[in-house]
N, C-alpha and C. Protein backbone atom coordinates (compact mmCIF):
# COMPACT_ATOMS: atom_id res chain seq x y z
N UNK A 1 0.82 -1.19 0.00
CA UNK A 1 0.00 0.00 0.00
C UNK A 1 0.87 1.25 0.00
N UNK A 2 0.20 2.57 -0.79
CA UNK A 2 0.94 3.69 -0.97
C UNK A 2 0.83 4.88 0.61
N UNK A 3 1.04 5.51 0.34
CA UNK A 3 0.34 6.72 1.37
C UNK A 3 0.78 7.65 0.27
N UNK A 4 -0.21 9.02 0.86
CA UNK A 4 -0.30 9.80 0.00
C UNK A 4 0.92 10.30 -0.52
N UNK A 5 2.00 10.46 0.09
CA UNK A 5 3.22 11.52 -0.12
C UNK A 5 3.71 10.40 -1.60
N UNK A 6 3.87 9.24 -1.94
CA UNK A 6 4.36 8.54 -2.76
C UNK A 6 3.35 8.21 -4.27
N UNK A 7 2.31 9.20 -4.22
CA UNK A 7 1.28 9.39 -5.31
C UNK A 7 1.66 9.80 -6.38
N UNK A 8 1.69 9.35 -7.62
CA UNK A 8 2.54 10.25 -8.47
C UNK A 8 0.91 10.72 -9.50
N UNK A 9 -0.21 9.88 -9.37
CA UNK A 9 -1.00 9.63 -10.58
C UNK A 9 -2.08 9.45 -9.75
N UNK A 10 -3.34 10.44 -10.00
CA UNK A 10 -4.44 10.00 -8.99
C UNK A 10 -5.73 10.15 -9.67
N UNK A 11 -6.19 8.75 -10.17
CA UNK A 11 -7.69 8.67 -10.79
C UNK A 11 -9.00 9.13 -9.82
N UNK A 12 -9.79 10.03 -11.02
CA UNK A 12 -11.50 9.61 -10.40
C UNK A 12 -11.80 9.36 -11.20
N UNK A 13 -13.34 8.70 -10.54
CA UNK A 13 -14.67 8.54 -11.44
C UNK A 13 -14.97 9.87 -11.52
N UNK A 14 -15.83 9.95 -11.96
CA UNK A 14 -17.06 11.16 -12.59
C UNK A 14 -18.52 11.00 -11.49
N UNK A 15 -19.36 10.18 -11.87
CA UNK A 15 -20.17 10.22 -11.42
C UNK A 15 -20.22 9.89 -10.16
N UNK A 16 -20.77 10.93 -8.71
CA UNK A 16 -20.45 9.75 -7.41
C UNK A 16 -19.25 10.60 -6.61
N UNK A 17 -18.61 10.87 -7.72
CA UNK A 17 -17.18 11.53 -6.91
C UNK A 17 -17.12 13.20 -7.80
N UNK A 18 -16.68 13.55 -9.00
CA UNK A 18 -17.06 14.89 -9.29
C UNK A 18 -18.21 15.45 -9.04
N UNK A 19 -18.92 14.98 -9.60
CA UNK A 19 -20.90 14.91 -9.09
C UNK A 19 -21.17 14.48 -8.29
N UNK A 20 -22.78 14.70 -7.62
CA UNK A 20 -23.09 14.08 -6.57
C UNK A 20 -23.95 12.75 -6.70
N UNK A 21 -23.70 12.49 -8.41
CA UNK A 21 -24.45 11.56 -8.34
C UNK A 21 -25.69 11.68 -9.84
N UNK A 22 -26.06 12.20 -9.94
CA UNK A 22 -27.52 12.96 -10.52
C UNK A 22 -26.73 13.41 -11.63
N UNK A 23 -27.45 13.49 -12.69
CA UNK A 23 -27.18 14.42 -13.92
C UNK A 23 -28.77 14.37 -14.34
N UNK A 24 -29.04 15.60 -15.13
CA UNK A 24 -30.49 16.64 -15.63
C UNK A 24 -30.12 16.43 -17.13
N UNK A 25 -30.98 15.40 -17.31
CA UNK A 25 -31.20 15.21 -18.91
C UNK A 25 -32.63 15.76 -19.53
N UNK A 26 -32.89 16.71 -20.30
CA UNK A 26 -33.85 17.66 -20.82
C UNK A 26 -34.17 17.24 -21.62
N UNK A 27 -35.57 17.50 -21.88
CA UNK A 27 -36.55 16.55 -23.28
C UNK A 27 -36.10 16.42 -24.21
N UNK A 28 -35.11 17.28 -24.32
CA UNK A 28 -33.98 17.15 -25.77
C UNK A 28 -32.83 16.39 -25.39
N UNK A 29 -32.87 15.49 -25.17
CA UNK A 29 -31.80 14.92 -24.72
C UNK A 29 -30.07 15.51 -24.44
N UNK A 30 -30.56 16.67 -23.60
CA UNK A 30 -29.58 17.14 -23.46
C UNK A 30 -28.98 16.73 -21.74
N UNK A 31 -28.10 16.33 -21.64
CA UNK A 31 -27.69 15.75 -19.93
C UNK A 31 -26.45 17.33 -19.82
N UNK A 32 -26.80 17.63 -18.21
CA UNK A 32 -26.25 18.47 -17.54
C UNK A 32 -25.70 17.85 -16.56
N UNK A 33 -24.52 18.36 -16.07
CA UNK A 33 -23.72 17.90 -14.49
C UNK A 33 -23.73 19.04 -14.01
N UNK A 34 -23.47 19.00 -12.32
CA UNK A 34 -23.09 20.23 -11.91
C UNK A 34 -21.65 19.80 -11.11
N UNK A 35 -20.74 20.40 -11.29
CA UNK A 35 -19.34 20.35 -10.49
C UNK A 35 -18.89 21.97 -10.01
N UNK A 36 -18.22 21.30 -9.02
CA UNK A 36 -17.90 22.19 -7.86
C UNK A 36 -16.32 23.04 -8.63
N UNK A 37 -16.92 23.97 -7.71
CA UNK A 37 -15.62 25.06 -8.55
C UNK A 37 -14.18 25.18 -7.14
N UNK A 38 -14.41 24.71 -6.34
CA UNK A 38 -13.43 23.95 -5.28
C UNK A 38 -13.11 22.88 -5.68
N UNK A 39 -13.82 21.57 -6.15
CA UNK A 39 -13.16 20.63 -6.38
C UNK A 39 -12.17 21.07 -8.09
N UNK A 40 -12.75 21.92 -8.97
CA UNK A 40 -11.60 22.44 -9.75
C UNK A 40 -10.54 22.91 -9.41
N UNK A 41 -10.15 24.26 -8.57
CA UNK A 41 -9.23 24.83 -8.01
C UNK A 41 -8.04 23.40 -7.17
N UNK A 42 -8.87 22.19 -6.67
CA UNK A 42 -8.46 21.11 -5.61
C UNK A 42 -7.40 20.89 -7.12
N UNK A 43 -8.40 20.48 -8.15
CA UNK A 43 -7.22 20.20 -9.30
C UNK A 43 -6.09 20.74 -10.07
N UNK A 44 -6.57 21.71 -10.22
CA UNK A 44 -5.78 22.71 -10.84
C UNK A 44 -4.43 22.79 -10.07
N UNK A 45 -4.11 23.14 -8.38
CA UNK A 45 -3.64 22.82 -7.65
C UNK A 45 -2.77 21.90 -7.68
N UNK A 46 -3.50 20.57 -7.98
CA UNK A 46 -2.57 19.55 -7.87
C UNK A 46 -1.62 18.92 -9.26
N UNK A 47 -2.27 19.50 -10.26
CA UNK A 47 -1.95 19.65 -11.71
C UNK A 47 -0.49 20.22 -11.47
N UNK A 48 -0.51 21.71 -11.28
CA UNK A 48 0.58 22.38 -10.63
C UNK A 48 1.47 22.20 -10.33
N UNK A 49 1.73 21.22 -9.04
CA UNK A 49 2.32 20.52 -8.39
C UNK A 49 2.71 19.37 -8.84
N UNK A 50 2.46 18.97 -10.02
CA UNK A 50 3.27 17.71 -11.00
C UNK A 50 2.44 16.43 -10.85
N UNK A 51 1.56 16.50 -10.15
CA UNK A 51 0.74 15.40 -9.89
C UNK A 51 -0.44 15.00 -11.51
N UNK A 52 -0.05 13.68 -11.96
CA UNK A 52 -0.95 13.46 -13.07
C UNK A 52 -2.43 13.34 -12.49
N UNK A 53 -3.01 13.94 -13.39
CA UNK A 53 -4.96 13.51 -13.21
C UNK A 53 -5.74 12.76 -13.96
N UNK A 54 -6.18 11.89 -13.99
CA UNK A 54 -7.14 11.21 -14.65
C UNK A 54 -8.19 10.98 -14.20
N UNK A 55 -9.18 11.21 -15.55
CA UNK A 55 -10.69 10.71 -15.33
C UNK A 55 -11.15 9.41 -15.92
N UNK A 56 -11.54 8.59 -15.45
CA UNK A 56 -12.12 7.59 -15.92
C UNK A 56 -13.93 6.86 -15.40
N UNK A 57 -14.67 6.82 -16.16
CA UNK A 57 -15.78 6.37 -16.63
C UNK A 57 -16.43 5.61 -17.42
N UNK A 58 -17.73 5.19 -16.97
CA UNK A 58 -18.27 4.39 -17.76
C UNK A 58 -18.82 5.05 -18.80
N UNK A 59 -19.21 6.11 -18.48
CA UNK A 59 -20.16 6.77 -19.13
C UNK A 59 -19.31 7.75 -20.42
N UNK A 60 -20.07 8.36 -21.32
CA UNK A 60 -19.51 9.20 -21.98
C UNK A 60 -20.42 10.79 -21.50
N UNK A 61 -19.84 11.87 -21.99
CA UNK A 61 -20.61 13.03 -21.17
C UNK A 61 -19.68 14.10 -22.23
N UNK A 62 -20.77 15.02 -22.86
CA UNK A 62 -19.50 15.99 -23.50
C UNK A 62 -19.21 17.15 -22.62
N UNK A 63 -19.78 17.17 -21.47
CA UNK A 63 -20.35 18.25 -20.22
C UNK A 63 -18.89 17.73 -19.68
N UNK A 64 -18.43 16.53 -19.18
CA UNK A 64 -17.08 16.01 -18.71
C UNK A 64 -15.81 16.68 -19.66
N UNK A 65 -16.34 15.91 -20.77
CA UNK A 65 -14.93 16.55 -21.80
C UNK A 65 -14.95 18.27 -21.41
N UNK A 66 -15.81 18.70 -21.69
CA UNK A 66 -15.76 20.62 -21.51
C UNK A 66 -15.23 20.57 -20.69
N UNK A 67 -15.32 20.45 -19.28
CA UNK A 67 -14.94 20.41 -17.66
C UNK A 67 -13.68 20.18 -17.66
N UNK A 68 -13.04 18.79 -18.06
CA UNK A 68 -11.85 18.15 -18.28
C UNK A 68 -10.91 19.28 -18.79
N UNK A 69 -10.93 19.45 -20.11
CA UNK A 69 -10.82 20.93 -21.08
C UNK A 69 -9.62 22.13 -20.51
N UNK A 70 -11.20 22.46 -19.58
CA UNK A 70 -11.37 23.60 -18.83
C UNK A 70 -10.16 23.55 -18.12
N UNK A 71 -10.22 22.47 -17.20
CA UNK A 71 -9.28 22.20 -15.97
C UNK A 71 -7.50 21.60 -16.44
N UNK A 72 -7.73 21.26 -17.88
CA UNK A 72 -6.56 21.08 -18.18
C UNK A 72 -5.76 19.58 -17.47
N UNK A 73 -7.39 18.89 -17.53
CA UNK A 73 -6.75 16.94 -17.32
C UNK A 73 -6.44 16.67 -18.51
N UNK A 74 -5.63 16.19 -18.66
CA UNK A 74 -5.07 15.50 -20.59
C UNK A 74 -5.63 13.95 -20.22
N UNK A 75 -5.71 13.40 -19.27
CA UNK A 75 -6.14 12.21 -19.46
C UNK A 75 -7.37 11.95 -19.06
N UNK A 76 -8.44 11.88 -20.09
CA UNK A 76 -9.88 11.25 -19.56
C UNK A 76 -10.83 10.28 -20.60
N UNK A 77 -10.73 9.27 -19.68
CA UNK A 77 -11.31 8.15 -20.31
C UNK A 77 -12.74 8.00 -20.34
N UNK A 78 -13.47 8.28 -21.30
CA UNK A 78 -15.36 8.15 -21.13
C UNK A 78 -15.91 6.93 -22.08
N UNK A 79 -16.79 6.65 -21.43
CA UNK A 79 -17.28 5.46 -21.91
C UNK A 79 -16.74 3.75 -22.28
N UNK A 80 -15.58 4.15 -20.88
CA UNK A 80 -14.66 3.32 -20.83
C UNK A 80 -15.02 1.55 -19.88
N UNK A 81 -15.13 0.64 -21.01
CA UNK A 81 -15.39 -0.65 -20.79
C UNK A 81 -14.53 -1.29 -19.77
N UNK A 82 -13.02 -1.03 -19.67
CA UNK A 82 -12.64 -1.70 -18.70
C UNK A 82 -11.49 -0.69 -18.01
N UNK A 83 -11.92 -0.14 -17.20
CA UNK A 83 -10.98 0.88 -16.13
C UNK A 83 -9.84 -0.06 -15.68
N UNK A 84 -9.55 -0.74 -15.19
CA UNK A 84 -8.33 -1.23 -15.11
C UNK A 84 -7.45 -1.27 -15.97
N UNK A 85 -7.71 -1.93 -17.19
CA UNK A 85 -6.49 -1.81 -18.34
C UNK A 85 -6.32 -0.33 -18.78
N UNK A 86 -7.31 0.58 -18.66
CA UNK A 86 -7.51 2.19 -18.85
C UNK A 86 -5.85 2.76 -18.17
N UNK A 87 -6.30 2.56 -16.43
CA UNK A 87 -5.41 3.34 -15.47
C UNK A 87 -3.90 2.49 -16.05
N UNK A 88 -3.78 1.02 -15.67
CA UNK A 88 -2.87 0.27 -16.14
C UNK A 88 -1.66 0.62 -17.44
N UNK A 89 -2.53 0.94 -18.16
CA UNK A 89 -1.88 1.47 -19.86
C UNK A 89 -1.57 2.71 -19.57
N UNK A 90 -2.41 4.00 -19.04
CA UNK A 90 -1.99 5.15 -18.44
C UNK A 90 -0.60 5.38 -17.53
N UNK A 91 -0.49 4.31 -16.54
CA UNK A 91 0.11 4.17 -15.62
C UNK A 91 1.45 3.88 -16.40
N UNK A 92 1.34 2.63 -17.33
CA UNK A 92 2.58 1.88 -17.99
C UNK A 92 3.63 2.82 -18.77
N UNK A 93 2.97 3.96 -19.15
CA UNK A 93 3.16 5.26 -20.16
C UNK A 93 3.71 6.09 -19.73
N UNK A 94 3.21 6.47 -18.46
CA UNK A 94 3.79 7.64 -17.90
C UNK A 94 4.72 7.36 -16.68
N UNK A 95 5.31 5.26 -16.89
CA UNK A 95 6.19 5.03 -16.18
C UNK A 95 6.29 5.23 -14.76
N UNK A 96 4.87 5.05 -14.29
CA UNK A 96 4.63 4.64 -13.12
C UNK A 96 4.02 3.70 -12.46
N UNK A 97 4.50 3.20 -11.47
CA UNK A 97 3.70 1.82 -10.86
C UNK A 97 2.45 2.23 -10.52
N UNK A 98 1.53 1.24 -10.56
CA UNK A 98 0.00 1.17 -9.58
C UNK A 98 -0.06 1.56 -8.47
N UNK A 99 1.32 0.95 -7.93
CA UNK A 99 1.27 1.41 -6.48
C UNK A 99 1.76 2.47 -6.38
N UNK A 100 1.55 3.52 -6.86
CA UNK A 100 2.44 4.61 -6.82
C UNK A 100 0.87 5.52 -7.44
N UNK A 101 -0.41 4.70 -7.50
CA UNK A 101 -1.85 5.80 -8.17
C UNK A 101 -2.31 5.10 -6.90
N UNK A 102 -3.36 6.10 -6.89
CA UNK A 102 -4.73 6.82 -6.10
C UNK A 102 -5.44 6.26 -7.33
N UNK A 103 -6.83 5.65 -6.61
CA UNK A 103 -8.15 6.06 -7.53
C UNK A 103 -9.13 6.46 -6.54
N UNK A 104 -10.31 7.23 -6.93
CA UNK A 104 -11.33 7.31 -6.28
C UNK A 104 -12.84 7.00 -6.58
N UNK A 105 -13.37 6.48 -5.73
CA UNK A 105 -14.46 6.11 -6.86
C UNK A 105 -16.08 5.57 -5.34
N UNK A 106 -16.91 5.67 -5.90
CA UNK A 106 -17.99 5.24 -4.87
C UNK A 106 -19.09 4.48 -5.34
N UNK A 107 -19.06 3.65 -6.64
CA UNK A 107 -19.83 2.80 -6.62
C UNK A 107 -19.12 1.20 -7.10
N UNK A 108 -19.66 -0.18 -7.15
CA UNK A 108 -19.91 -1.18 -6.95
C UNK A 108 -18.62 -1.52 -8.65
N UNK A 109 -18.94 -0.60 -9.78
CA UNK A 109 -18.26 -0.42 -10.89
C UNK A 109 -16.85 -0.18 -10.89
N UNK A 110 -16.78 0.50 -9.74
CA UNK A 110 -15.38 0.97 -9.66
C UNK A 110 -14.40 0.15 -8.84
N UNK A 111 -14.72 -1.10 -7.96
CA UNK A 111 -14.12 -1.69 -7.69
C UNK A 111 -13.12 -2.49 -7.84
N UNK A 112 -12.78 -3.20 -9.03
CA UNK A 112 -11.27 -3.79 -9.86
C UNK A 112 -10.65 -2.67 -9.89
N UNK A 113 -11.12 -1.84 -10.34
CA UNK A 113 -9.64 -0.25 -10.12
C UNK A 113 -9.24 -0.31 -8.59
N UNK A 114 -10.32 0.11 -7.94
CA UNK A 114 -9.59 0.18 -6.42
C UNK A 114 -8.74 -1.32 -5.93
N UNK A 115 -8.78 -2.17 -6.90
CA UNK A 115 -8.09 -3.36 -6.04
C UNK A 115 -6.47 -3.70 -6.70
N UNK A 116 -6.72 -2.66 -7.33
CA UNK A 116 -4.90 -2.46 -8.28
C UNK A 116 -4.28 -1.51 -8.01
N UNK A 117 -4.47 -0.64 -7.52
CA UNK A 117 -4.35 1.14 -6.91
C UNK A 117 -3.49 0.77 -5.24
N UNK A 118 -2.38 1.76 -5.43
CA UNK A 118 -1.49 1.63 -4.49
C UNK A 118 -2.43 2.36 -2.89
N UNK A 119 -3.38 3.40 -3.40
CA UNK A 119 -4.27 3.75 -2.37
C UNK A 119 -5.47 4.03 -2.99
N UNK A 120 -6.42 3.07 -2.61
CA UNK A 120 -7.81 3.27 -2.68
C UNK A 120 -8.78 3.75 -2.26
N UNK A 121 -9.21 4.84 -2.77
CA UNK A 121 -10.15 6.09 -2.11
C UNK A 121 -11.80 6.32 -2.57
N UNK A 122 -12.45 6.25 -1.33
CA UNK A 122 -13.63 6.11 -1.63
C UNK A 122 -14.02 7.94 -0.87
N UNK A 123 -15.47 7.91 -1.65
CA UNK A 123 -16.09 9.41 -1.27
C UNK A 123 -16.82 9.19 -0.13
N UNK A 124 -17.26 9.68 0.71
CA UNK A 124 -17.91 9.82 1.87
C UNK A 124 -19.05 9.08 1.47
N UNK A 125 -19.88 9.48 0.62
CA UNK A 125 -21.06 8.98 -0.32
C UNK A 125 -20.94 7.39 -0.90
N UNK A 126 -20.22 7.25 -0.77
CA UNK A 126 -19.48 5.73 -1.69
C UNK A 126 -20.60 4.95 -0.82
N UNK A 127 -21.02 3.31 -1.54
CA UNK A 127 -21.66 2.45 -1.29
C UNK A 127 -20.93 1.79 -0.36
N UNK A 128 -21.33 0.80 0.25
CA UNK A 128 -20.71 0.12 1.86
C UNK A 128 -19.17 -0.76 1.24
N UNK A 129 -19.90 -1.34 -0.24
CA UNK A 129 -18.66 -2.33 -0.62
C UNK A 129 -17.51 -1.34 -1.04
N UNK A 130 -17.80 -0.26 -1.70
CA UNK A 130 -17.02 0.53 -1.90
C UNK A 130 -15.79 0.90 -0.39
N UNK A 131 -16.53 1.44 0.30
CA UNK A 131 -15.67 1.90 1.41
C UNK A 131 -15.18 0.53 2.51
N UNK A 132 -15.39 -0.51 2.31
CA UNK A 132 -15.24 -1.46 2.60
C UNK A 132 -13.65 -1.80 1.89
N UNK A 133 -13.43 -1.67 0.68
CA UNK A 133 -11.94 -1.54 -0.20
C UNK A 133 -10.84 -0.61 0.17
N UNK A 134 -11.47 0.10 0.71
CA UNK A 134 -10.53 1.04 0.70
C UNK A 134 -10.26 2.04 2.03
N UNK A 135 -8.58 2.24 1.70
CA UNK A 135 -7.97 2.64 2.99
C UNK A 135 -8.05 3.89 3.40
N UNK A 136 -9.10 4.46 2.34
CA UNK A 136 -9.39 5.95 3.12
C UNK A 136 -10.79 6.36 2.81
N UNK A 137 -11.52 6.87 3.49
CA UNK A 137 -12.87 7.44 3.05
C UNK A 137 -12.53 8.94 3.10
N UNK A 138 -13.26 9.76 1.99
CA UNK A 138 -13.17 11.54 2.52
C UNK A 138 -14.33 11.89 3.02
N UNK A 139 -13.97 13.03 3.81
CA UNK A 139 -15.08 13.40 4.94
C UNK A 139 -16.04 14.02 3.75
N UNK A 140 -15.66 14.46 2.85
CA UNK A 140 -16.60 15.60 1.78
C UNK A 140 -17.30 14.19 1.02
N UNK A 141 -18.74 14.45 0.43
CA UNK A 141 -19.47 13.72 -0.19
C UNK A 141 -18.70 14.41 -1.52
N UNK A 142 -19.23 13.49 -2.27
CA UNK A 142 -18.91 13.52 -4.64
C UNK A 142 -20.05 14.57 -4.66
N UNK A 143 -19.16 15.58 -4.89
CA UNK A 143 -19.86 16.90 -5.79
C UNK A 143 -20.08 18.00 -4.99
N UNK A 144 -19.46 17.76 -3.77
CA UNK A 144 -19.32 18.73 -2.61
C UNK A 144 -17.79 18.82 -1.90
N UNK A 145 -16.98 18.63 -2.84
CA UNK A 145 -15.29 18.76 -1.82
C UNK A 145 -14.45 17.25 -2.02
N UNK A 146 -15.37 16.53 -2.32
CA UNK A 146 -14.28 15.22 -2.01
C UNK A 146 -12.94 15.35 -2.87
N UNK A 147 -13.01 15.96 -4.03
CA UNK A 147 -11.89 15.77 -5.15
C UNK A 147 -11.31 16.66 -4.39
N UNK A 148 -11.56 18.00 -4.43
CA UNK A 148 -10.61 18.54 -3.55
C UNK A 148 -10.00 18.08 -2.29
N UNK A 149 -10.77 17.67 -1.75
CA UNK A 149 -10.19 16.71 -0.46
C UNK A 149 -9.08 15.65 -0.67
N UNK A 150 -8.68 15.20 -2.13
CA UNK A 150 -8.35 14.38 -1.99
C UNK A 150 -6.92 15.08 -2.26
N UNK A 151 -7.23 16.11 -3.77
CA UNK A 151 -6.04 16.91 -4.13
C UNK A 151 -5.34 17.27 -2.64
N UNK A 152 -6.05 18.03 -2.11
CA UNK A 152 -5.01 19.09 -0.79
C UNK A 152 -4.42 17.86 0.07
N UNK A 153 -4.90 16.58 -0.11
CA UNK A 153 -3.98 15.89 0.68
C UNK A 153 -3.07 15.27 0.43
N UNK A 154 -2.76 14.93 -0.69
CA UNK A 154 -2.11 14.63 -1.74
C UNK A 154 -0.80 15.76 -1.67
N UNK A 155 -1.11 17.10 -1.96
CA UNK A 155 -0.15 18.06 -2.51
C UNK A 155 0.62 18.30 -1.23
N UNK A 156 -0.34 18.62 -0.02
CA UNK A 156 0.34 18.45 1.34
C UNK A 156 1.12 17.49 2.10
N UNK A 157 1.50 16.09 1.68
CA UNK A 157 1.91 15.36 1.52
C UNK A 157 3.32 15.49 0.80
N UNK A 158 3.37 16.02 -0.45
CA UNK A 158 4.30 15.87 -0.87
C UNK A 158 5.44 17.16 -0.71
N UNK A 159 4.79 17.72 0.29
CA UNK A 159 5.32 19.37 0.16
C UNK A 159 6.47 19.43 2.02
């Protein structure tokens, strides 16, 4: 197992952990997220500080890509079938061990990631099996602080 100071690469999910969960899809099939402008700054932050970011999901979302964009993650995986070989191939690339990534994640989907991940991080919000995996829960729920929560501990760690 990692602790934070030895993080070089730290995955989330999207849904659950950027969000709170919910996305607003409109008769036009248009889907909305809402994300926190703290958990951006949490990134941006840790971007900064040399720390890689990745997003990975099941889902696809062009509301994510914009966001992603915005925040200046180069790595985000949507509509991604198997998150492990995702982070794995990510990881292999940018010549770092597993044990050396963070993922975060709070539902039942995200579990094979958290069981390859040098520290496995669940959101306050996360399902029982979820936080059951993993060696840290954050006090902030997905879509209210947790990403940031995870960044400032991370960067403080290594500082």
């Amino acid at each position: 197992m990692s602790d934070f100071a030895n993080i070089r690469l730290v995955a989330f999910d999207i849904d659950g952990v950027f969000t709170d969960g919910r996305f607003y899809l409109s008769d036009d099939g248009v889907e909305t997220k809402a994300f926190s402008t703290q958990d951006g700054y949490g990134i941006r932050r840790a971007l900064d500080s040399g720390l890689e970011i990745a997003v990975i999901s099941g889902r696809a979302s062009k509301a994510v890509s914009r966001r992603m964009r915005e925040l200046g993650v180069q790595h985000v995986f949507l509509a991604c079938k198997d998150k492990v070989a995702a982070l794995e191939d990510l990881a292999r690339s940018l010549g770092i061990s597993t044990d050396d990534c963070a993922f975060v994640g709070d539902d039942v989907p995200d579990l094979s990631l958290l069981e390859v991940v040098g520290l496995p991080i669940a959101v306050a919000n996360a399902v029982t099996e979820v936080k059951e995996a993993c060696t840290v829960t954050t006090s902030a729920r997905g879509g209210h602080g947790a990403v940031r929560e995870v960044c400032d501990l991370i960067v403080a760690a290594k500082q």
